[in-house]
Protein backbone atom coordinates (compact mmCIF):
# COMPACT_ATOMS: atom_id res chain seq x y z
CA UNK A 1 105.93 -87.31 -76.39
CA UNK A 2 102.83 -87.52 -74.27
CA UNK A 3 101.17 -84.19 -73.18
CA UNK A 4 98.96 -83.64 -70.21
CA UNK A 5 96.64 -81.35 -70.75
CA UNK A 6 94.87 -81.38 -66.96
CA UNK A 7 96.20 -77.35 -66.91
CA UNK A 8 94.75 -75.37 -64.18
CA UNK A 9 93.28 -71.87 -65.13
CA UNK A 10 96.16 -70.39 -64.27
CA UNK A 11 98.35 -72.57 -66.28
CA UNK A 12 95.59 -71.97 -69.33
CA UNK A 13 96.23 -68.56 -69.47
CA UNK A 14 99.72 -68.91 -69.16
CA UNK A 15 99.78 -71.29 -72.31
CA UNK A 16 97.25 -69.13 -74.64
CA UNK A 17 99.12 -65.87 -73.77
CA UNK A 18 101.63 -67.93 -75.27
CA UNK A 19 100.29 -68.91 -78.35
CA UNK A 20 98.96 -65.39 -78.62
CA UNK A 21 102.38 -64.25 -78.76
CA UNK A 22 104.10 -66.96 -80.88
CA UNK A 23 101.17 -65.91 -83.44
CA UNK A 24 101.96 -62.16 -83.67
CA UNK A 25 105.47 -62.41 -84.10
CA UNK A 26 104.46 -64.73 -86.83
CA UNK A 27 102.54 -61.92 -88.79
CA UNK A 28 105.14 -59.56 -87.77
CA UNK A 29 108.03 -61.81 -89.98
CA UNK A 30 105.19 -61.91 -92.41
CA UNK A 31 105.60 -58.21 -92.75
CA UNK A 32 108.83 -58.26 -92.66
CA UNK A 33 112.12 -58.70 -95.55
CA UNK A 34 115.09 -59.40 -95.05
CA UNK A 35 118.52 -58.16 -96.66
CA UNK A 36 121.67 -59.44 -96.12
CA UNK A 37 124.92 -60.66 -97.35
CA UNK A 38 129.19 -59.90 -97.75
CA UNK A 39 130.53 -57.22 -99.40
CA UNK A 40 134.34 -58.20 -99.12
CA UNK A 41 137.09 -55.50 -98.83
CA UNK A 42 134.21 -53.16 -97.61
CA UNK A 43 135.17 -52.98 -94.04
CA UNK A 44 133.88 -49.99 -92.54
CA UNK A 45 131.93 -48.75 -95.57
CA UNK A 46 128.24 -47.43 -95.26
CA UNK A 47 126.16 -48.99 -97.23
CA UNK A 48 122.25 -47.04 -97.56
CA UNK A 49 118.82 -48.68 -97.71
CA UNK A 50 115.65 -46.76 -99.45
CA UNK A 51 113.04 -47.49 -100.49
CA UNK A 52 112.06 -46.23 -104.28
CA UNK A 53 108.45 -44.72 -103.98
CA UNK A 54 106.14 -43.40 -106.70
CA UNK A 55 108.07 -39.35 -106.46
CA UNK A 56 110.61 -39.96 -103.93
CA UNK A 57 113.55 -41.49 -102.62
CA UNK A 58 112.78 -42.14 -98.87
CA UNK A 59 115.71 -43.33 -96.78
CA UNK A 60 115.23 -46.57 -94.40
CA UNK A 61 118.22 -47.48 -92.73
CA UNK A 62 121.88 -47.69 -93.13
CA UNK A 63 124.80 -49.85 -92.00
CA UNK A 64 129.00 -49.88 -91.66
CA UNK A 65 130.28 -52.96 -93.12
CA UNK A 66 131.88 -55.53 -90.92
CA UNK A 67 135.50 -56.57 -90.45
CA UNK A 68 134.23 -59.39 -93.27
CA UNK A 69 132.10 -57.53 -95.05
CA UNK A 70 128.99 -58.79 -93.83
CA UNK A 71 125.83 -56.52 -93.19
CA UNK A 72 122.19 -57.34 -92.31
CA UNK A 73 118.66 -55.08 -92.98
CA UNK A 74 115.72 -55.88 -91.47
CA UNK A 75 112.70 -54.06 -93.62
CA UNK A 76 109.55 -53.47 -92.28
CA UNK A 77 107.11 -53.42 -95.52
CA UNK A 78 103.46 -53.23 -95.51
CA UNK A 79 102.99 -54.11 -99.11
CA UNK A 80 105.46 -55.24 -101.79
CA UNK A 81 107.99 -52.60 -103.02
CA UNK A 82 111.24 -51.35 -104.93
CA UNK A 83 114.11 -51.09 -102.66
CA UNK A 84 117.75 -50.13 -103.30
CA UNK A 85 121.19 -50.50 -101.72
CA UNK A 86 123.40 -47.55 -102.28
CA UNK A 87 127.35 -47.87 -102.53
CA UNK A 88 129.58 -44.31 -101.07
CA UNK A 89 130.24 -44.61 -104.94
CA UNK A 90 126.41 -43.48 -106.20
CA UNK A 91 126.10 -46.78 -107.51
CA UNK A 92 122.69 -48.96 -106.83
CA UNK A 93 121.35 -52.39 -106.51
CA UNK A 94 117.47 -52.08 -107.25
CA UNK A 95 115.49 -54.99 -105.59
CA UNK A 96 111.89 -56.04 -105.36
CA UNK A 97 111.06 -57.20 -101.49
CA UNK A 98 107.70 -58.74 -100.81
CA UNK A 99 106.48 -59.12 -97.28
CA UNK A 100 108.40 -62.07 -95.85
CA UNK A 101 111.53 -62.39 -98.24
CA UNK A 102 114.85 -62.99 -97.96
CA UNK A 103 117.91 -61.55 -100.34
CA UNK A 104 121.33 -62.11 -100.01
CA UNK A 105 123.96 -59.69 -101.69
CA UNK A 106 127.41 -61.08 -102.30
CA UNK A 107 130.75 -59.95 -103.99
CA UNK A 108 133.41 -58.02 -103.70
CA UNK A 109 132.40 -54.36 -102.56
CA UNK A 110 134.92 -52.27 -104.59
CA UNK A 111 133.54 -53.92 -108.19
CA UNK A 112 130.03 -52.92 -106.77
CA UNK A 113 127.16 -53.57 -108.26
CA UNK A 114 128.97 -55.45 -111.57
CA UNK A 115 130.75 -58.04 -109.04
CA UNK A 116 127.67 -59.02 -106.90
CA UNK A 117 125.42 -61.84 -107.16
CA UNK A 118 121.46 -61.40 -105.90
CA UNK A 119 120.07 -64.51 -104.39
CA UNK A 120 116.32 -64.96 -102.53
CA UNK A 121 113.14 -65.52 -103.07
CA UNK A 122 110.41 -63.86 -104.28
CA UNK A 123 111.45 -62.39 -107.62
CA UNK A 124 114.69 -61.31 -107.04
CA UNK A 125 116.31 -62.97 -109.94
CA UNK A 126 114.60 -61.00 -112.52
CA UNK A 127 115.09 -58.23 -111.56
CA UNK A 128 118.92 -59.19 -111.29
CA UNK A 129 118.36 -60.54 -115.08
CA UNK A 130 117.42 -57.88 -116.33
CA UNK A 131 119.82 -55.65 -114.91
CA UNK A 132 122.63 -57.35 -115.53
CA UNK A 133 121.88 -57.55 -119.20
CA UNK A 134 121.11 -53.88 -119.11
CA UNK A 135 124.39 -52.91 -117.65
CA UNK A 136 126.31 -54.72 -120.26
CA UNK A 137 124.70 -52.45 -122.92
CA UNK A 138 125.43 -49.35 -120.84
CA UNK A 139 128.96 -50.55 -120.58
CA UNK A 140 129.07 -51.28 -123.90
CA UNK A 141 127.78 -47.53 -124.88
CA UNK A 142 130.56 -46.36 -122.46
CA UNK A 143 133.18 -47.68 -124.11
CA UNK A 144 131.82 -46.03 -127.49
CA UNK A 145 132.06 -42.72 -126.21
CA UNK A 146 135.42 -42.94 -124.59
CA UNK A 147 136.32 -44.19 -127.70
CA UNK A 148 134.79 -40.93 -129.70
CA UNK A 149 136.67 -38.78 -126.68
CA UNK A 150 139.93 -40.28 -127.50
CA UNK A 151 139.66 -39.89 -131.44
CA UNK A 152 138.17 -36.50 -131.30
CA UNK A 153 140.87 -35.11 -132.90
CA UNK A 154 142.25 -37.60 -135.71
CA UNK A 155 141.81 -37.55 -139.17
CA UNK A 156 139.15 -40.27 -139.53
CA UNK A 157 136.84 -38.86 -136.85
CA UNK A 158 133.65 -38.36 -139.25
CA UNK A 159 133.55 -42.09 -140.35
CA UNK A 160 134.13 -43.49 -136.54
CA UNK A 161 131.24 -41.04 -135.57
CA UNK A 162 129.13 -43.17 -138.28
CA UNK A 163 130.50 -46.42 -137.35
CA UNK A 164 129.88 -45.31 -133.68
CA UNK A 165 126.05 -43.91 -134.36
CA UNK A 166 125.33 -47.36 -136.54
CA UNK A 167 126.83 -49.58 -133.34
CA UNK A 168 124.60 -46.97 -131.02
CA UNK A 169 121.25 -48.13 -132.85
CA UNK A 170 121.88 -51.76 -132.12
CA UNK A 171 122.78 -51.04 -128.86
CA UNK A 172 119.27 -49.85 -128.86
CA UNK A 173 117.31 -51.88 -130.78
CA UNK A 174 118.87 -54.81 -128.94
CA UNK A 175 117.75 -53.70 -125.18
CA UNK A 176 114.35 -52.48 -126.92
CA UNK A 177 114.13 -55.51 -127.90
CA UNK A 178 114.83 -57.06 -124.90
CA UNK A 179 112.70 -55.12 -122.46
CA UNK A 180 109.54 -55.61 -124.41
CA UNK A 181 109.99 -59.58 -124.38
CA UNK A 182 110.49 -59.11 -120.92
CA UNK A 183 107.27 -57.35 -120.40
CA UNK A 184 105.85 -59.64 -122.23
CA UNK A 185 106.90 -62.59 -120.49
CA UNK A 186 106.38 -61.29 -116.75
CA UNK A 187 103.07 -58.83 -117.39
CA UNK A 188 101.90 -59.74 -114.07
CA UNK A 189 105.21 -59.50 -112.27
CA UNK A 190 106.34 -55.56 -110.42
CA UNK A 191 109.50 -55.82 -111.45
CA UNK A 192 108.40 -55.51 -115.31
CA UNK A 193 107.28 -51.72 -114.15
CA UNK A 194 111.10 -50.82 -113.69
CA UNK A 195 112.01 -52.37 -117.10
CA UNK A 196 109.05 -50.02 -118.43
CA UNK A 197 110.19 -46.86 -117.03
CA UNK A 198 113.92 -47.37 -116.93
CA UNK A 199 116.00 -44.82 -117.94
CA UNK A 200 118.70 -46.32 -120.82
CA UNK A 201 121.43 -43.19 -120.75
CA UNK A 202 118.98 -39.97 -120.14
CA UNK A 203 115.92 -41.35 -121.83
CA UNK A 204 114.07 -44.39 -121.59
CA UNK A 205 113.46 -46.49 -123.95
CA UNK A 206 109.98 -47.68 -123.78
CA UNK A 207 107.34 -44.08 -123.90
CA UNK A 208 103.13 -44.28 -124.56
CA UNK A 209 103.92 -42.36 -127.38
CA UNK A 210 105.46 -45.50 -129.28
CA UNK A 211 104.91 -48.50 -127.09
CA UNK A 212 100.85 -47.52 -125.77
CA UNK A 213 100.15 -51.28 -126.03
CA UNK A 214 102.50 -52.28 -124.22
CA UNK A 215 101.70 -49.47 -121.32
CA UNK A 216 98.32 -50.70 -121.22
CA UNK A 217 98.74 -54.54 -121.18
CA UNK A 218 100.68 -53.78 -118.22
CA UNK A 219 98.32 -52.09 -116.45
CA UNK A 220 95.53 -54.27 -117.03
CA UNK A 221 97.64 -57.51 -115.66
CA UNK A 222 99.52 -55.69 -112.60
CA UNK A 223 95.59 -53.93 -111.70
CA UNK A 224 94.39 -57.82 -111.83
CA UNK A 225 97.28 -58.92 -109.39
CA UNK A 226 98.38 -56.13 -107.10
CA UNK A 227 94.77 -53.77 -107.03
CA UNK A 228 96.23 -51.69 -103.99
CA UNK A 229 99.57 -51.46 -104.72
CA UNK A 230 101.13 -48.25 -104.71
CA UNK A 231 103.13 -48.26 -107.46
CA UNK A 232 100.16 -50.19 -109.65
CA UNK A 233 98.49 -47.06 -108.78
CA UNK A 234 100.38 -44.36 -109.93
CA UNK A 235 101.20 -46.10 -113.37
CA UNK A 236 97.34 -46.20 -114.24
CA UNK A 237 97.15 -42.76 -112.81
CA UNK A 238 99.32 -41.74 -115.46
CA UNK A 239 98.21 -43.83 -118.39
CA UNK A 240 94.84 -42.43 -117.60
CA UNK A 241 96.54 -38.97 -117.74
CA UNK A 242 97.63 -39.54 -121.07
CA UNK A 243 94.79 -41.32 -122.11
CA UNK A 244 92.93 -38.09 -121.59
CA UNK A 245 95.73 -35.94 -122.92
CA UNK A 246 96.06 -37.27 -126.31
CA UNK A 247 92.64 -39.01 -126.34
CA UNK A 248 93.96 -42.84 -126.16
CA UNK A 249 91.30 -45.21 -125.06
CA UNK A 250 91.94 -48.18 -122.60
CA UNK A 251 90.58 -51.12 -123.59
């Protein structure tokens, strides 16, 4: 293809208004995520987007599920962030959107979030790693207390409760376990801050108190690779709250 390039003024102007144009909308998709995907048998469900900030839970948008199940967000994001899908159910698929990803969600909607896969780029599959592992031991706790519930009133209910505190510590000592190898593995990744302050049952597992270290090797790595980030922010804010609490010292 040969181009001629003998433009008239006119015609210049014409073609750099055009370029002009072609390069915005290129740093507006830079800015931009994506989330989309098929929920089947979810027709006419809503489905919620929001974003997770440091205090809050700010709503962004929302969406009614297709005859197929199919649904689309576009997310406007100035910085990398935690963002979540919300089911009519309460239930919640946590995601980590950089500026110019893509995520697909698919499965069937009424097993949702167990029953649906993650797929994208950025770093979308860890933090689908690490909840799907997680939600296996929270199942797994589930089933122990239905299981006290139900025996409540037999005979042998003080050695079950035993049997059922002893299979409760390695429960615990196996996700502990888990979420600091995962810190340690990806101290430089965002998603590593949910593992850190995610709530197993109604306490989390990782605290300063026990795991100061780990807090702190964090922050140093995360400060190093995301210096404005919001959420990079607010956890040294409250390490150095802490630190000056109980007289820690960062190194």
């Amino acid at each position: 293809m040969i181009f001629n390039f003998n433009l008239k003024v006119r015609d210049k102007t014409i073609l750099l208004l055009f370029f002009l144009i072609l390069s915005s909308c290129g740093r507006l998709q830079q800015k931009q995520a994506i989330v989309y995907g098929q929920l089947k048998e979810g027709k006419g469900e809503k489905i919620v987007l929001t974003e997770l900030e440091t205090k809050t839970i700010r709503k962004v948008d929302s969406v009614t599920l297709d005859t197929d199940g199919s649904f689309r967000f576009t997310v406007n994001l100035p910085e990398t962030g935690f963002y979540m899908v919300h089911a009519p159910s309460g239930k919640v698929i946590v995601m980590l959107l950089n500026p110019g990803d893509t995520v697909n969600l698919s499965g069937m909607f009424p097993e949702f979030p167990d029953q649906v896969v993650l797929q994208g780029t950025g770093e979308t599959g860890l933090l689908d790693e690490f909840f799907r592992f997680t939600r296996r031991n929270e199942n797994a706790v589930d089933s122990l207390e239905l299981l006290l519930a139900e025996n409540q009133d037999s005979s042998g209910y003080f050695g079950l409760t035993q049997r059922v505190d002893t299979a409760f510590k390695n429960i615990w000592d196996r996700q502990r376990a888990y979420e600091l190898e995962f810190i340690g593995k990806h101290p430089s990744s965002l998603v590593s801050l949910i593992v850190l302050n995610y709530a197993f049952g109604l306490n989390g597992i990782l605290s300063p108190e026990t795991d100061f270290a780990c807090f702190e090797r964090l922050d140093s790595s995360l400060t190093k690779s995301y210096p404005e980030n919001k959420h990079v922010k607010y956890h040294h804010q409250r390490l150095m709250e802490y630190q000056r609490k109980h007289g820690r010292t960062l190194q």
